[in-house]
Protein backbone atom coordinates (compact mmCIF):
# COMPACT_ATOMS: atom_id res chain seq x y z
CA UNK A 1 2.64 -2.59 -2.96
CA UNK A 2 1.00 -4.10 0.76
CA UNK A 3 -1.42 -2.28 2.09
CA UNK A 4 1.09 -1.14 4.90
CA UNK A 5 3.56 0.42 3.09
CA UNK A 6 0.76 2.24 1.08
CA UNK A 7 -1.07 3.49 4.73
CA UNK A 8 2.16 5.03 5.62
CA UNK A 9 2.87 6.89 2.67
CA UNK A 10 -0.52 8.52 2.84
CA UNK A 11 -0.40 9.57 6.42
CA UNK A 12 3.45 10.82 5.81
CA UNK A 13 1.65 12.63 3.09
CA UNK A 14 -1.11 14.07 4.92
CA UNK A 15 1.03 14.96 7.84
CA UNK A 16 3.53 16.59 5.53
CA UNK A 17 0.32 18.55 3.78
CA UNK A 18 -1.09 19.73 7.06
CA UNK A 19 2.01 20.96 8.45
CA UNK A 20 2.87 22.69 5.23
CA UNK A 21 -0.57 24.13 6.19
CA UNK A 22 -0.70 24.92 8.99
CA UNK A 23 2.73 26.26 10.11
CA UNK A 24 2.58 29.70 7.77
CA UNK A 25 -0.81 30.34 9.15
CA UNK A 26 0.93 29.99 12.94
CA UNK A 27 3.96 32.04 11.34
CA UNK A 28 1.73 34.61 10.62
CA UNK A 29 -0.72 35.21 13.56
CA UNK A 30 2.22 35.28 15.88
CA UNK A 31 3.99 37.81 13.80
CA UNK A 32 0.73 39.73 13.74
CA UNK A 33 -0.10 39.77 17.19
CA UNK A 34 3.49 39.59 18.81
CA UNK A 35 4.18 43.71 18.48
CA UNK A 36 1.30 43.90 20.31
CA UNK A 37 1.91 41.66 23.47
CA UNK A 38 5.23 43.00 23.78
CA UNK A 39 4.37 46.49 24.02
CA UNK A 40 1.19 45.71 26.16
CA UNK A 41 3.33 42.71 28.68
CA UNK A 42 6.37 43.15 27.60
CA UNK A 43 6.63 39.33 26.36
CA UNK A 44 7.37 37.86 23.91
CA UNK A 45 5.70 34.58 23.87
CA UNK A 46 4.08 34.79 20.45
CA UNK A 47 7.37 35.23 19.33
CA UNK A 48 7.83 31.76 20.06
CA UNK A 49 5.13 30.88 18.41
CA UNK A 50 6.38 32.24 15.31
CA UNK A 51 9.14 29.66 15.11
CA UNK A 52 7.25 26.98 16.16
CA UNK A 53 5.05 27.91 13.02
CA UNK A 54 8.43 27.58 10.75
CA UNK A 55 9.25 24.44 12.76
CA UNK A 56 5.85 22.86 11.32
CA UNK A 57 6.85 23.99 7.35
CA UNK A 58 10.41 22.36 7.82
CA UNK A 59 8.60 18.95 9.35
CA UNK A 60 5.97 18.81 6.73
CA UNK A 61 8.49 19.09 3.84
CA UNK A 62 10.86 16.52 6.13
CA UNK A 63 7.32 14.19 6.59
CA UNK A 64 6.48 14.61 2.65
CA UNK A 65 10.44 13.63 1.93
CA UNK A 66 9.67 10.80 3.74
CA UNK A 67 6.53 9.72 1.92
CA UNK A 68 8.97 10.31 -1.69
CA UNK A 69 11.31 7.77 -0.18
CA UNK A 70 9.31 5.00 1.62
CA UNK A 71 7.54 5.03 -2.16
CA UNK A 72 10.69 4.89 -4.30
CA UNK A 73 12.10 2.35 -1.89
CA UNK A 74 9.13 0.31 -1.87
CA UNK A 75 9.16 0.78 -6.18
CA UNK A 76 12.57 0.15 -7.19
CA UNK A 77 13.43 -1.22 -4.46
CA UNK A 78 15.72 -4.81 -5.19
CA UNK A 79 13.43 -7.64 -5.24
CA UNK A 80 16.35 -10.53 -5.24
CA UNK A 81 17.92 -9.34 -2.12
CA UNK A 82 14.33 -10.21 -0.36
CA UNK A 83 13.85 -13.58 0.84
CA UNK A 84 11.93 -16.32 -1.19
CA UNK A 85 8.93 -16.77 1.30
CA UNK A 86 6.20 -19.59 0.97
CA UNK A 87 2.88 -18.62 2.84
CA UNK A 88 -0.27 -21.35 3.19
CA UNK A 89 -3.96 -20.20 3.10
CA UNK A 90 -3.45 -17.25 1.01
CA UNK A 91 -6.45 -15.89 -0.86
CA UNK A 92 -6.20 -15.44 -4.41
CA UNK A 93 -8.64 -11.52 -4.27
CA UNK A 94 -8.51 -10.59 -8.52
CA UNK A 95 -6.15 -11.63 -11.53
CA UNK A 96 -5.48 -8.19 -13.50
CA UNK A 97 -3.65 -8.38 -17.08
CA UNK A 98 -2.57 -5.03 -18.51
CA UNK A 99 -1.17 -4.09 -21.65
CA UNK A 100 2.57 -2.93 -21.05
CA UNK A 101 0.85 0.86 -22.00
CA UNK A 102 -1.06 0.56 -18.97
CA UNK A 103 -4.35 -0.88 -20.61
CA UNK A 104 -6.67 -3.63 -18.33
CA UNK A 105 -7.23 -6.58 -20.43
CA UNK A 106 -10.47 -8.64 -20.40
CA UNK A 107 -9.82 -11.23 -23.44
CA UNK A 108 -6.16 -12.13 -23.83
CA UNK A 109 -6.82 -14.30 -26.77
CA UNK A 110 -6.22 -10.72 -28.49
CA UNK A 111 -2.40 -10.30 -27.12
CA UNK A 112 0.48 -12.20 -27.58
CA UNK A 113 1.34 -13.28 -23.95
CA UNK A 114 4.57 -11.60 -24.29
CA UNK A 115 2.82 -8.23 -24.49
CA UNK A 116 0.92 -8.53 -21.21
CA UNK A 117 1.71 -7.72 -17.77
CA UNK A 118 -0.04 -9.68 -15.02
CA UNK A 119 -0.71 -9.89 -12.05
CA UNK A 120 -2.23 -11.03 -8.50
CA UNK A 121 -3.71 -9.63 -6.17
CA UNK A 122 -3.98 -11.75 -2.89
CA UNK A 123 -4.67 -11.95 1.01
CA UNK A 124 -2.13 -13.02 3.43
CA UNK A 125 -3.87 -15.61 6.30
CA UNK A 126 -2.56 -12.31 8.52
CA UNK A 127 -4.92 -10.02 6.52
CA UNK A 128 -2.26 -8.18 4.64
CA UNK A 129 -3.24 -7.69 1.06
CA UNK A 130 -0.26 -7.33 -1.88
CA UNK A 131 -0.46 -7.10 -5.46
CA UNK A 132 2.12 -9.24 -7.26
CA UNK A 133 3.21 -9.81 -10.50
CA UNK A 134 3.69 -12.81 -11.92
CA UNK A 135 3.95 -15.22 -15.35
CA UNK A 136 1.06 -15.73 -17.47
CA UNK A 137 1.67 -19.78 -16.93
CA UNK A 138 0.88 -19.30 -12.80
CA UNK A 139 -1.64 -16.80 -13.50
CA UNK A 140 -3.54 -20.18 -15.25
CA UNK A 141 -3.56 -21.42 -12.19
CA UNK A 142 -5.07 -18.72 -10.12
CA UNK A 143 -8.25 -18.21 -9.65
CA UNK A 144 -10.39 -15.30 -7.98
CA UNK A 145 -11.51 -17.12 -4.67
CA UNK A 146 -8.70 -19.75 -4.59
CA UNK A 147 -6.60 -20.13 -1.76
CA UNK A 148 -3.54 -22.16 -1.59
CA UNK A 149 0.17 -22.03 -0.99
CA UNK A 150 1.62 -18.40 -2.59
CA UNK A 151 5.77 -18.74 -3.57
CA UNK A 152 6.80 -14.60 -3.51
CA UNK A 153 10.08 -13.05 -3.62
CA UNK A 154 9.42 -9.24 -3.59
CA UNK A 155 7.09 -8.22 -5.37
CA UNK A 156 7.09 -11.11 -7.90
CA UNK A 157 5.12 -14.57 -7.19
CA UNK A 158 7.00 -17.16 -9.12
CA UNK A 159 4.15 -20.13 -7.73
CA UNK A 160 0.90 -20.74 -6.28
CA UNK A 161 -0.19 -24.19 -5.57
CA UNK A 162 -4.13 -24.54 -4.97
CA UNK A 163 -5.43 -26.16 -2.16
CA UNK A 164 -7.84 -28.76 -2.44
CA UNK A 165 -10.26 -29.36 0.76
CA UNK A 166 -12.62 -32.82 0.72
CA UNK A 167 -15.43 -32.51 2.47
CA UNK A 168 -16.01 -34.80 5.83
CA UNK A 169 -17.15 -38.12 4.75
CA UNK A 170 -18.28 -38.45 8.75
CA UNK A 171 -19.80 -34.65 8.74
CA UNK A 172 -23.39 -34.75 9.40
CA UNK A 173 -25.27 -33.12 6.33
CA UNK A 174 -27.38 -30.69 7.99
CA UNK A 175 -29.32 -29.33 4.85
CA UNK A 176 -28.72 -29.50 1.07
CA UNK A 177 -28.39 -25.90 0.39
CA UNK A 178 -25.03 -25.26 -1.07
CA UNK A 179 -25.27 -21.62 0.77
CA UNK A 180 -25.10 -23.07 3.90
């Protein structure tokens, strides 16, 4: 899942929790004081308040709805109705295999490849980050660091192509520390 989608499904969830919060404790102070200001002013403003405190409840569940759906969407959503896109300069960030149970795998001479899931995680020149699965034969070409041309439909990178950069035969060698 980007990093988008997930940002918005945490703030619909936050926004969802706080209102859930929030609006009972409203509910209940204007309920509590409201007898009071009528008979004193003979208004019943607080009374207002009261239903704007049950307004907040029904927009928090409504917001958390929201966060349920953005996530399934964004989960099951159909990967080959999205467009095959190509992007240049993306950053290969970490190569994660998991067993199909969930496991992270550090050797995979111990699996079959047939029993491991992996996939990429990588940076978009824009800054975007996704995690993408993909087949153990482009995972062999990925590694952490790498950047080159990424091949994605969905959630699913079927290629990545590594760049190679030559240095500047004509740059001026300024010192022959490699961290510079």
């Amino acid at each position: 899942m980007n990093t988008g989608k997930q940002k918005q499904i945490i703030g619909f969830i936050v926004a969802g929790i706080l209102m859930v919060i929030i609006g009972p404790i409203v509910t209940v102070i204007a309920l509590a004081g409201a007898p009071l200001q009528v008979v004193m002013h003979g208004d019943f403003g607080l009374m207002n308040a009261a239903g704007l405190g049950i307004l907040l409840v029904l927009l928090g569940i409504a917001s958390f709805a929201a966060a349920v759906i953005v996530g399934l969407k964004e989960s099951f959503g159909k990967d080959d109705k999205k467009p095959v896109q190509k992007v240049d300069g993306t950053r290969i960030i970490a190569v994660i295999m998991n067993t199909k149970r969930g496991e992270h795998v550090f050797d995979t001479d111990m699996y079959p490849p047939e029993e491991l899931k992996y996939y990429v995680q990588v940076q978009f020149p824009t800054g975007e980050k996704r995690e993408l699965e993909t087949h153990h034969t482009v995972l062999a070409n990925c590694g952490e660091g790498m950047t080159g041309r990424v091949t994605f439909q969905g959630k699913w990178m079927s290629m990545f192509e590594p760049e190679f950069k030559r240095p500047d035969p004509h740059q001026e060698v300024t010192s022959w520390d490699a961290t510079k």
